[in-house]
C-alpha atoms as a PDB file:
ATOM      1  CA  UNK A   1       0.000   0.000   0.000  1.00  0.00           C
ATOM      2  CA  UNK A   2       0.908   3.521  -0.157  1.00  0.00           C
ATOM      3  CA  UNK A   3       3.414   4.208   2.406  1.00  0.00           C
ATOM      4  CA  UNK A   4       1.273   7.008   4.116  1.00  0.00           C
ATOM      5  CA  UNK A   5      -1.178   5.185   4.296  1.00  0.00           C
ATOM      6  CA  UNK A   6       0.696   2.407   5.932  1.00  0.00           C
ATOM      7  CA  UNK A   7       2.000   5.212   8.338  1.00  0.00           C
ATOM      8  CA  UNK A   8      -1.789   6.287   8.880  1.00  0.00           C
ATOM      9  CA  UNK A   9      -2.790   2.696   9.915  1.00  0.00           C
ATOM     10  CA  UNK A  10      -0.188   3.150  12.641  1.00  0.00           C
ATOM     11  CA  UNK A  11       2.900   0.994  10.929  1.00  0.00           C
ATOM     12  CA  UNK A  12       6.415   1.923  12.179  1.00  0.00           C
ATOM     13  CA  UNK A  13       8.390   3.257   9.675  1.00  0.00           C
ATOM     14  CA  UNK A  14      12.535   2.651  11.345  1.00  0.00           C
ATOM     15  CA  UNK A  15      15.211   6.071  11.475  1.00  0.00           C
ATOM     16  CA  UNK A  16      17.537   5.768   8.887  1.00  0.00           C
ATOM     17  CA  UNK A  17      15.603   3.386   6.521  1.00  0.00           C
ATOM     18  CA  UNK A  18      14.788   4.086   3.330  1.00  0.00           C
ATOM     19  CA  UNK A  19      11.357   3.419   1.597  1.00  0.00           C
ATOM     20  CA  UNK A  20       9.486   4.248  -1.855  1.00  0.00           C
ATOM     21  CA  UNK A  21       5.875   5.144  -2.544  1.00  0.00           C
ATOM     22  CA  UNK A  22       4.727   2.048  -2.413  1.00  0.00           C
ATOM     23  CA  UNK A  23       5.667  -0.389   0.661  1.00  0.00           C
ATOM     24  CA  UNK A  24       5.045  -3.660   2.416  1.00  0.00           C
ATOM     25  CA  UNK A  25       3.054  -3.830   5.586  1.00  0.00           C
ATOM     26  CA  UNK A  26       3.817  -6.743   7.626  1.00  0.00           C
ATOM     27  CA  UNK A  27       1.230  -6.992  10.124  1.00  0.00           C
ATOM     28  CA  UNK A  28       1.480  -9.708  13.296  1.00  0.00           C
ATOM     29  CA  UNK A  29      -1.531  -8.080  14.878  1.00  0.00           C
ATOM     30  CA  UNK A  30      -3.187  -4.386  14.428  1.00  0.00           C
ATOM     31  CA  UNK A  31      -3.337  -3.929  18.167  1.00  0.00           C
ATOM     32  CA  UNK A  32       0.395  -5.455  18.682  1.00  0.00           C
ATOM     33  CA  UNK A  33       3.003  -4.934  15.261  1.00  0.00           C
ATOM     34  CA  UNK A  34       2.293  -3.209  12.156  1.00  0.00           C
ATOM     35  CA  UNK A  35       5.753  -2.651  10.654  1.00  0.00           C
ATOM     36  CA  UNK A  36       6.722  -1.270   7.353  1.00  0.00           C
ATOM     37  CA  UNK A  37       9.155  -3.612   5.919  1.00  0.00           C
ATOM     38  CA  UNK A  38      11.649  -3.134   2.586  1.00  0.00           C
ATOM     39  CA  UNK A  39      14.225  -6.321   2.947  1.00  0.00           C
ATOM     40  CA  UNK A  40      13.738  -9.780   1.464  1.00  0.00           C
ATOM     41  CA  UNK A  41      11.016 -12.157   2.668  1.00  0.00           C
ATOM     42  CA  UNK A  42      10.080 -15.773   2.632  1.00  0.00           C
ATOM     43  CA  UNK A  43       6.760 -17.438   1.507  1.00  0.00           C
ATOM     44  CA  UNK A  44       7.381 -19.701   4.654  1.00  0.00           C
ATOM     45  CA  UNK A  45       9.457 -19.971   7.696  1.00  0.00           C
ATOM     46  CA  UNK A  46       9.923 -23.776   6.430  1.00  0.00           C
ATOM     47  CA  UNK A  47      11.502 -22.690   3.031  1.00  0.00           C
ATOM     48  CA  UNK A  48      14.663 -21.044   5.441  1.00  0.00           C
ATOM     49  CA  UNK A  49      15.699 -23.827   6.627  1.00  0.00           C
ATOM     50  CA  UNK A  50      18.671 -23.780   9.147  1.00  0.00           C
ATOM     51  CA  UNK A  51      18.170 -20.355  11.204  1.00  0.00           C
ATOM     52  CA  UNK A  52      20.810 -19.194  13.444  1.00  0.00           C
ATOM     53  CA  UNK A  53      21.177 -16.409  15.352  1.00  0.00           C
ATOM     54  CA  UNK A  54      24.358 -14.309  15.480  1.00  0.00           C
ATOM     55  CA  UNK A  55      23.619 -11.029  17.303  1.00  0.00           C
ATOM     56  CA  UNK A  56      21.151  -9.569  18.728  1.00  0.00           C
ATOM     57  CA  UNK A  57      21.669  -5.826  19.635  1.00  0.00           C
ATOM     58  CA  UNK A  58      20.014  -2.410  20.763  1.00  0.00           C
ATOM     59  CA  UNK A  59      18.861   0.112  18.251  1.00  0.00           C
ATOM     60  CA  UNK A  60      16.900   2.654  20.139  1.00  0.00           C
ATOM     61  CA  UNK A  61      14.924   2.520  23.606  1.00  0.00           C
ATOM     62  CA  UNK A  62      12.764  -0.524  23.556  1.00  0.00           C
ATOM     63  CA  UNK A  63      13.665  -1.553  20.336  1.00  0.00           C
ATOM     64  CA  UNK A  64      16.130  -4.426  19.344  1.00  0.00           C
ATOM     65  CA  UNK A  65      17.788  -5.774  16.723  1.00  0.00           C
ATOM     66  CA  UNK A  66      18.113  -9.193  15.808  1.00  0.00           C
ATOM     67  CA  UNK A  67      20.802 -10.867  13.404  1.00  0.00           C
ATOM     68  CA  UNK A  68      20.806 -13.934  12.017  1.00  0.00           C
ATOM     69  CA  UNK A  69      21.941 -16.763   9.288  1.00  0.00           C
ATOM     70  CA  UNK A  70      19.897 -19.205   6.942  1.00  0.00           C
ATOM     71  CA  UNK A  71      19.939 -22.006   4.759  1.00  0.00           C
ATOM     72  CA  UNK A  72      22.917 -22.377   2.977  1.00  0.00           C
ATOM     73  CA  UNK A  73      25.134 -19.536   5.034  1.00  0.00           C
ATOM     74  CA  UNK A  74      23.341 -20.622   8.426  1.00  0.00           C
ATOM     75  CA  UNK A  75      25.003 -24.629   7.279  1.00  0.00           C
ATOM     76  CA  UNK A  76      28.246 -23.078   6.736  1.00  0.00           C
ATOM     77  CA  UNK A  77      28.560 -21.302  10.079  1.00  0.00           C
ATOM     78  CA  UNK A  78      27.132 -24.096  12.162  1.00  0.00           C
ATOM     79  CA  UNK A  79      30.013 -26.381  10.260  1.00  0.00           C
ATOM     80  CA  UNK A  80      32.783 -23.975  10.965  1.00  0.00           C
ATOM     81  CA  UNK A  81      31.950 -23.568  14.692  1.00  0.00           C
ATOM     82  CA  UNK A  82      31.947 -27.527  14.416  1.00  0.00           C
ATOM     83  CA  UNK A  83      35.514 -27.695  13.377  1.00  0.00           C
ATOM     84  CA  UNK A  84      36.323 -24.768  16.179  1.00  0.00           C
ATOM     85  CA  UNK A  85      35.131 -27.100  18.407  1.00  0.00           C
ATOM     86  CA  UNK A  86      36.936 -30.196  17.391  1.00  0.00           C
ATOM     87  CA  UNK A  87      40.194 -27.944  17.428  1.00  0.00           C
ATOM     88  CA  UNK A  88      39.608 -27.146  20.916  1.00  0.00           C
ATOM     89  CA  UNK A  89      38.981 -30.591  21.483  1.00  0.00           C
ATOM     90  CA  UNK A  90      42.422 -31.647  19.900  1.00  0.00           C
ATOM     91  CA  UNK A  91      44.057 -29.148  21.758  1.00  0.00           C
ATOM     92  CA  UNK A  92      42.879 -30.429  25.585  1.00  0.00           C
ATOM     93  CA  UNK A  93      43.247 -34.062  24.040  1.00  0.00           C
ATOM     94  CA  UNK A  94      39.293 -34.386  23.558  1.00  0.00           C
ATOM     95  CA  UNK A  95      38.076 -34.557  27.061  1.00  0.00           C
ATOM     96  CA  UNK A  96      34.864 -35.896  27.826  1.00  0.00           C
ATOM     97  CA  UNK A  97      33.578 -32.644  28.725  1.00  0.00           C
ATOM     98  CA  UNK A  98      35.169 -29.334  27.085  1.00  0.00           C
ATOM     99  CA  UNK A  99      33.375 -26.700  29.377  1.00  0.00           C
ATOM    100  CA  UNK A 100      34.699 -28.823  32.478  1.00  0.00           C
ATOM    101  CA  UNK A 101      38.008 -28.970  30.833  1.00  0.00           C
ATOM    102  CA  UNK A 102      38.427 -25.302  29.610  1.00  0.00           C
ATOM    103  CA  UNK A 103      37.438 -24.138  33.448  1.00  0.00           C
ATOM    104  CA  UNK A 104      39.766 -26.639  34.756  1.00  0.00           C
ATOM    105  CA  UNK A 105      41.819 -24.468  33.147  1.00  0.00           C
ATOM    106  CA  UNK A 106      41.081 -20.920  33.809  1.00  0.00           C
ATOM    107  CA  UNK A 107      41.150 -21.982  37.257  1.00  0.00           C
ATOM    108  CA  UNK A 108      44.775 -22.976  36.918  1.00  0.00           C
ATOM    109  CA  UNK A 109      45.648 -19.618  35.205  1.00  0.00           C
ATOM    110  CA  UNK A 110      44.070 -18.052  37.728  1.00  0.00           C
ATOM    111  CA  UNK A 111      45.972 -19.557  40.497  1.00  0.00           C
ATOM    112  CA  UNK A 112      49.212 -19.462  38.488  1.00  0.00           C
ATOM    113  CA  UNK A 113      48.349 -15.630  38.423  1.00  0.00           C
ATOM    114  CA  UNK A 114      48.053 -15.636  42.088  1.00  0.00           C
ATOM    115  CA  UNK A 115      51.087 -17.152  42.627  1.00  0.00           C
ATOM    116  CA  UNK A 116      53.073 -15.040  39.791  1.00  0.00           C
ATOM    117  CA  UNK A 117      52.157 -11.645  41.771  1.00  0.00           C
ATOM    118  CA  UNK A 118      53.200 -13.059  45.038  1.00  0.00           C
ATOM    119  CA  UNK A 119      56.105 -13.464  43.533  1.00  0.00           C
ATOM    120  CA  UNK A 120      56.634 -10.353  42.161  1.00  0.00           C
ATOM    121  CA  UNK A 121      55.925  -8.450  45.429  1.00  0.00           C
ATOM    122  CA  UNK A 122      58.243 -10.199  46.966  1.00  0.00           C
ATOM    123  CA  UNK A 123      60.694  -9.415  44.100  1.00  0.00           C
ATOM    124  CA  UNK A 124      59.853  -5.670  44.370  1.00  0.00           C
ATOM    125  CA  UNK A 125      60.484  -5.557  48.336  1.00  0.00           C
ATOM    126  CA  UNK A 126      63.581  -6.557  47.345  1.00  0.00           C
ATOM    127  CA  UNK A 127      64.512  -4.263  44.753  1.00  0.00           C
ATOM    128  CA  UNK A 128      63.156  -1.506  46.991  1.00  0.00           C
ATOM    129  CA  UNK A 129      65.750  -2.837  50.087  1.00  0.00           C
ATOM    130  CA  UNK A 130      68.722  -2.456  47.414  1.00  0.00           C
ATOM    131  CA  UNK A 131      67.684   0.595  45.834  1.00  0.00           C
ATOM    132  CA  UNK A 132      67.679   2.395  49.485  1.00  0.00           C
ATOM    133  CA  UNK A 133      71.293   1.386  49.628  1.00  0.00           C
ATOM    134  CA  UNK A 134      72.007   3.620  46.543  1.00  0.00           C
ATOM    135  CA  UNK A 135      70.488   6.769  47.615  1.00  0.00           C
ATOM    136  CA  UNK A 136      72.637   9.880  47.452  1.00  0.00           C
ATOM    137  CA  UNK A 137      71.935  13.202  48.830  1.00  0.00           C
ATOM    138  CA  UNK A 138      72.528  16.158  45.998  1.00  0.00           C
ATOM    139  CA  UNK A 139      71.386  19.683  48.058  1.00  0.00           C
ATOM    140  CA  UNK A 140      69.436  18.282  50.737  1.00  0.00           C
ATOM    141  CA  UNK A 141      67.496  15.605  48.254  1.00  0.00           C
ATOM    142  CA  UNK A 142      68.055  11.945  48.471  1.00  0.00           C
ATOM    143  CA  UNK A 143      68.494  10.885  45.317  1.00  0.00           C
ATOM    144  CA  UNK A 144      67.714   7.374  43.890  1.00  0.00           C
ATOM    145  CA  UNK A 145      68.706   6.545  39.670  1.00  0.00           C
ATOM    146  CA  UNK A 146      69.054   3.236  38.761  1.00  0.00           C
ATOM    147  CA  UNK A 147      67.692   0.636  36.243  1.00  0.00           C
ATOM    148  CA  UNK A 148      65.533  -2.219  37.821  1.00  0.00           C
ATOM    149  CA  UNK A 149      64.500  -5.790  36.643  1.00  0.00           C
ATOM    150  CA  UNK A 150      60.840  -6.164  36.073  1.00  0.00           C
ATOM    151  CA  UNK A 151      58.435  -7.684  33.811  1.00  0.00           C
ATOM    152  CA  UNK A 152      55.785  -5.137  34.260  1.00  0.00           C
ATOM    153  CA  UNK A 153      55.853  -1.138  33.406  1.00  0.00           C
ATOM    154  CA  UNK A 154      53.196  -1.151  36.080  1.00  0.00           C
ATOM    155  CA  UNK A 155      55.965  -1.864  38.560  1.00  0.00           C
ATOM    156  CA  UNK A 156      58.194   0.979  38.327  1.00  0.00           C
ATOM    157  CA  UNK A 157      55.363   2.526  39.887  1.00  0.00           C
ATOM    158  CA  UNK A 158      54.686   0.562  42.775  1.00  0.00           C
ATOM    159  CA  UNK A 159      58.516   1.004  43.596  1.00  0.00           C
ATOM    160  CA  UNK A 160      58.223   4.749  43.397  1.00  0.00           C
ATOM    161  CA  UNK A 161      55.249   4.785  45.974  1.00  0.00           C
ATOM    162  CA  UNK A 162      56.983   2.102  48.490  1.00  0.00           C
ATOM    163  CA  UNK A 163      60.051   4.029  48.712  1.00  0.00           C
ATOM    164  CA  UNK A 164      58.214   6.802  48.912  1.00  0.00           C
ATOM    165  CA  UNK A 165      56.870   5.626  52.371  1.00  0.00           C
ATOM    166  CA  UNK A 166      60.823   5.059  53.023  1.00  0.00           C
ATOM    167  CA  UNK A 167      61.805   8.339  52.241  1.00  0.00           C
ATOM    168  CA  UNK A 168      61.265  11.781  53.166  1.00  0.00           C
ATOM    169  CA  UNK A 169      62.555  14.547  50.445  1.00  0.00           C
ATOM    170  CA  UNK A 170      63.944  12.319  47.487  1.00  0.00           C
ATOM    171  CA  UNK A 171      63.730  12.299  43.760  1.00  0.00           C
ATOM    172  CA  UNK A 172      63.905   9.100  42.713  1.00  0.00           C
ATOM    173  CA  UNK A 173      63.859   8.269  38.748  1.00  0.00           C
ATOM    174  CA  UNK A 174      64.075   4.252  38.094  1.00  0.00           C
ATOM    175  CA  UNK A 175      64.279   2.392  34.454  1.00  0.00           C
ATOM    176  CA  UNK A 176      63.466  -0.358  32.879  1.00  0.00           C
ATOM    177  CA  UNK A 177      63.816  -2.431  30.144  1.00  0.00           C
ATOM    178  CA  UNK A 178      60.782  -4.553  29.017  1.00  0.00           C
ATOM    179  CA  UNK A 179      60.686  -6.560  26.335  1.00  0.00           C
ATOM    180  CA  UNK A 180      62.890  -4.381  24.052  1.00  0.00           C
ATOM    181  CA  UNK A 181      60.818  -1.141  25.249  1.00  0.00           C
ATOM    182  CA  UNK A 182      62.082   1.734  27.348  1.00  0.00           C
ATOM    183  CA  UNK A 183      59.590   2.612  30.338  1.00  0.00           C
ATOM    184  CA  UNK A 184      60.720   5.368  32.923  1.00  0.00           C
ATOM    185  CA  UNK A 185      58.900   6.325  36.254  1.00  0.00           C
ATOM    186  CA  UNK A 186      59.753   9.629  38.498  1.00  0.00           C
ATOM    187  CA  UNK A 187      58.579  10.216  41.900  1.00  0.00           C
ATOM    188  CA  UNK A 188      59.538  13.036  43.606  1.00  0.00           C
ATOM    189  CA  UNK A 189      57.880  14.181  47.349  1.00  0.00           C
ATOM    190  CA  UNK A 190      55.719  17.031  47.698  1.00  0.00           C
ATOM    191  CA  UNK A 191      58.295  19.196  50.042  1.00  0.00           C
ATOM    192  CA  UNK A 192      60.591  18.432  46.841  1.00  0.00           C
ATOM    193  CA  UNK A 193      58.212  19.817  44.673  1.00  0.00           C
ATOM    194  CA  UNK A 194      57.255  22.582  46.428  1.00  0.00           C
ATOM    195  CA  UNK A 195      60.775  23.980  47.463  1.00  0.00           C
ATOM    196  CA  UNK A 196      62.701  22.923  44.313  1.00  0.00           C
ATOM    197  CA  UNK A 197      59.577  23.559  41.565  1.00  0.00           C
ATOM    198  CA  UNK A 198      60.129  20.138  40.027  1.00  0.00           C
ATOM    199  CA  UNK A 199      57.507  18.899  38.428  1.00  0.00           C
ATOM    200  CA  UNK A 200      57.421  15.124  37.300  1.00  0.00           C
ATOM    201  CA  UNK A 201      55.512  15.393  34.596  1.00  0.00           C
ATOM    202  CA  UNK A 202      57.019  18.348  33.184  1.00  0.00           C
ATOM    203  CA  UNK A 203      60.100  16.470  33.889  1.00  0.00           C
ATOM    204  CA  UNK A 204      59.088  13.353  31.785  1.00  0.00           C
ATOM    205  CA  UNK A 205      57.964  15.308  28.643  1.00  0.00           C
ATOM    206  CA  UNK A 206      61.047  17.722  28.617  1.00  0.00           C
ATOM    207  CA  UNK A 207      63.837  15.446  29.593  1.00  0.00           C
ATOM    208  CA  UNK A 208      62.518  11.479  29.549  1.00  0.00           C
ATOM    209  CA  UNK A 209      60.608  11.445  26.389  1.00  0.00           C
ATOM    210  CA  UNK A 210      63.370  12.804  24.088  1.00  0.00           C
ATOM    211  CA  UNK A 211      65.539  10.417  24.857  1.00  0.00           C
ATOM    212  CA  UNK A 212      63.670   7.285  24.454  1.00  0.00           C
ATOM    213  CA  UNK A 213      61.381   8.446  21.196  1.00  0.00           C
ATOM    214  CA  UNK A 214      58.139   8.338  23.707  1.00  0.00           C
ATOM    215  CA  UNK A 215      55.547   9.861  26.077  1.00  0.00           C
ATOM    216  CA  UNK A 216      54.068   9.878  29.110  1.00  0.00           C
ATOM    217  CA  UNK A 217      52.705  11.870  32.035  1.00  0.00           C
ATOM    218  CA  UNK A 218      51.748  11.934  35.243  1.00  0.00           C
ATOM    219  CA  UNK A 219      51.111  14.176  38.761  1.00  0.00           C
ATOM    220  CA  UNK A 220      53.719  16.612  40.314  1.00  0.00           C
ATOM    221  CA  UNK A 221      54.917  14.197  42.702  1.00  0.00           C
ATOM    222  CA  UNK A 222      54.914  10.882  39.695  1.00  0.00           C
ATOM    223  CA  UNK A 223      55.167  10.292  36.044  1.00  0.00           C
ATOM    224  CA  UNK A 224      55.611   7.429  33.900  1.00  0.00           C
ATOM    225  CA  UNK A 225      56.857   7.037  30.189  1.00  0.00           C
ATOM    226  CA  UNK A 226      57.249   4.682  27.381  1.00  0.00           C
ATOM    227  CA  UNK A 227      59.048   4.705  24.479  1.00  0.00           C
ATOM    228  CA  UNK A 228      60.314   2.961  21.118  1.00  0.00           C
ATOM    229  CA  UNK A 229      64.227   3.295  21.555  1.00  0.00           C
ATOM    230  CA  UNK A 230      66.243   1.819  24.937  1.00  0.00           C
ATOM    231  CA  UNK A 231      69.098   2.403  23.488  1.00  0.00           C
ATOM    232  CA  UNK A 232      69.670   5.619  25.664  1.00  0.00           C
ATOM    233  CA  UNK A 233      67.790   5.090  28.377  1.00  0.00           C
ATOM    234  CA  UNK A 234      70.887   4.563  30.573  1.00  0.00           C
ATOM    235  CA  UNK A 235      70.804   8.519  30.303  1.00  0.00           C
ATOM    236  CA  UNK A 236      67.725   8.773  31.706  1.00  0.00           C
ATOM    237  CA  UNK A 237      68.947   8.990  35.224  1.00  0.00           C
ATOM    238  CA  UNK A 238      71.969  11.623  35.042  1.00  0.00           C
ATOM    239  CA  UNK A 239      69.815  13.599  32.540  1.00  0.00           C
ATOM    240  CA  UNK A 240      67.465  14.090  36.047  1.00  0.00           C
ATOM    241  CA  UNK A 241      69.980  14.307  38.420  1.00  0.00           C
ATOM    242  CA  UNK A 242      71.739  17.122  37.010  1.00  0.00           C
ATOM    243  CA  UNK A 243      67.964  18.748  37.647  1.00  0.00           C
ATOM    244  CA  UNK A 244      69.267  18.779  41.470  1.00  0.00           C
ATOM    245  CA  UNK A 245      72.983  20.754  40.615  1.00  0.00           C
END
């Protein structure tokens, strides 16, 4: 029928779809779904065949949309998930139950995580214990620049804010090579800042960056960076200390 007429019996034309003079009217029931419809149809729901469902999303408030697969295409999915699923069977040695096997598993990871960051923090409290044997004090600052051994960029800041509970007015500036990739952190203590006017963040985009073809940021009192080159990142802490001179 005409389309404003389909509009007049109170069928729901969609935002963004486009329609000509003359459109279908699907109608479930007058008092429940009148829609005006321009996509393909079938005669039957039989003549589909396989139907499968592949998303099912939001497209305004109360409305949804609905994705889906059929005959030949819908075959073709439901064969490829088939094969996923006999390569994850391969893969745990076809167990008699995949779900119980693949949670057996994340369990395992989980506890292997567990175990991995006990680990570490007991890696980093020692780190921190040498690294407060290398302090220096440069004009009434204790200053700490070294390169450290950890996995993580994440923990060059941890180490900053233990030996920050260690320390009273310091700068400390610590490096780190991860997986071929610079990463930098600066901490510096709030009297520092305040009497000196040193800025870690300022100090990480003027000085730290350069040098190791990066960026970063941070607070007054800490900054981190990361960067493309290492290959002068063993500059990184004399470049900072000469900020104390």
């Amino acid at each position: 029928m005409p389309k404003e007429e389909a509009i007049a019996h109170g069928a729901m034309a969609l935002f963004g779809e486009k329609y000509g003079d003359i459109v279908r009217v699907v109608t479930i029931d007058p008092k429940f779904s009148i829609e005006l419809c321009g996509g393909t149809h079938a005669d039957r729901t039989g003549s589909l065949g396989y139907f499968v469902i592949t998303a099912e999303t939001a497209v305004a408030a109360g409305v949804r949309r609905v994705e889906a697969l059929c005959g030949v295409a819908a075959a073709r999915h439901l064969s490829e998930r088939m094969d996923r699923l006999n390569e994850l069977g391969a893969l745990l040695k076809q167990p008699a139950d995949i779900v119980k096997a693949v949670n057996g598993l994340q369990e395992e990871i989980a506890q292997l995580r567990r175990h991995a960051e006990n680990l570490e923090s007991r890696l980093l409290v020692g780190i921190r214990n040498e690294l407060l044997t290398q302090d220096e004090i440069i004009g009434g600052v204790t200053f700490i620049g070294a390169a450290v051994q950890v996995s993580q960029a994440d923990a060059l800041k941890r180490l900053c804010f233990d030996l920050r509970n260690n320390l009273n007015d310091h700068l400390v500036v610590l490096t780190a090579n991860i997986g071929g990739k610079p990463h930098v952190a600066v901490g510096i203590s709030d009297t520092v800042v305040a009497a000196r006017g040193l800025d870690a963040g300022r100090i990480i985009k003027e000085v730290v960056a350069p040098l190791i073809r990066g960026g970063g940021g941070g607070q007054k009192n800490l900054a981190t960076a990361g960067g493309q080159d290492p290959s002068r990142l063993s500059e990184v802490p004399d470049r900072v200390r000469a900020l104390l001179a």
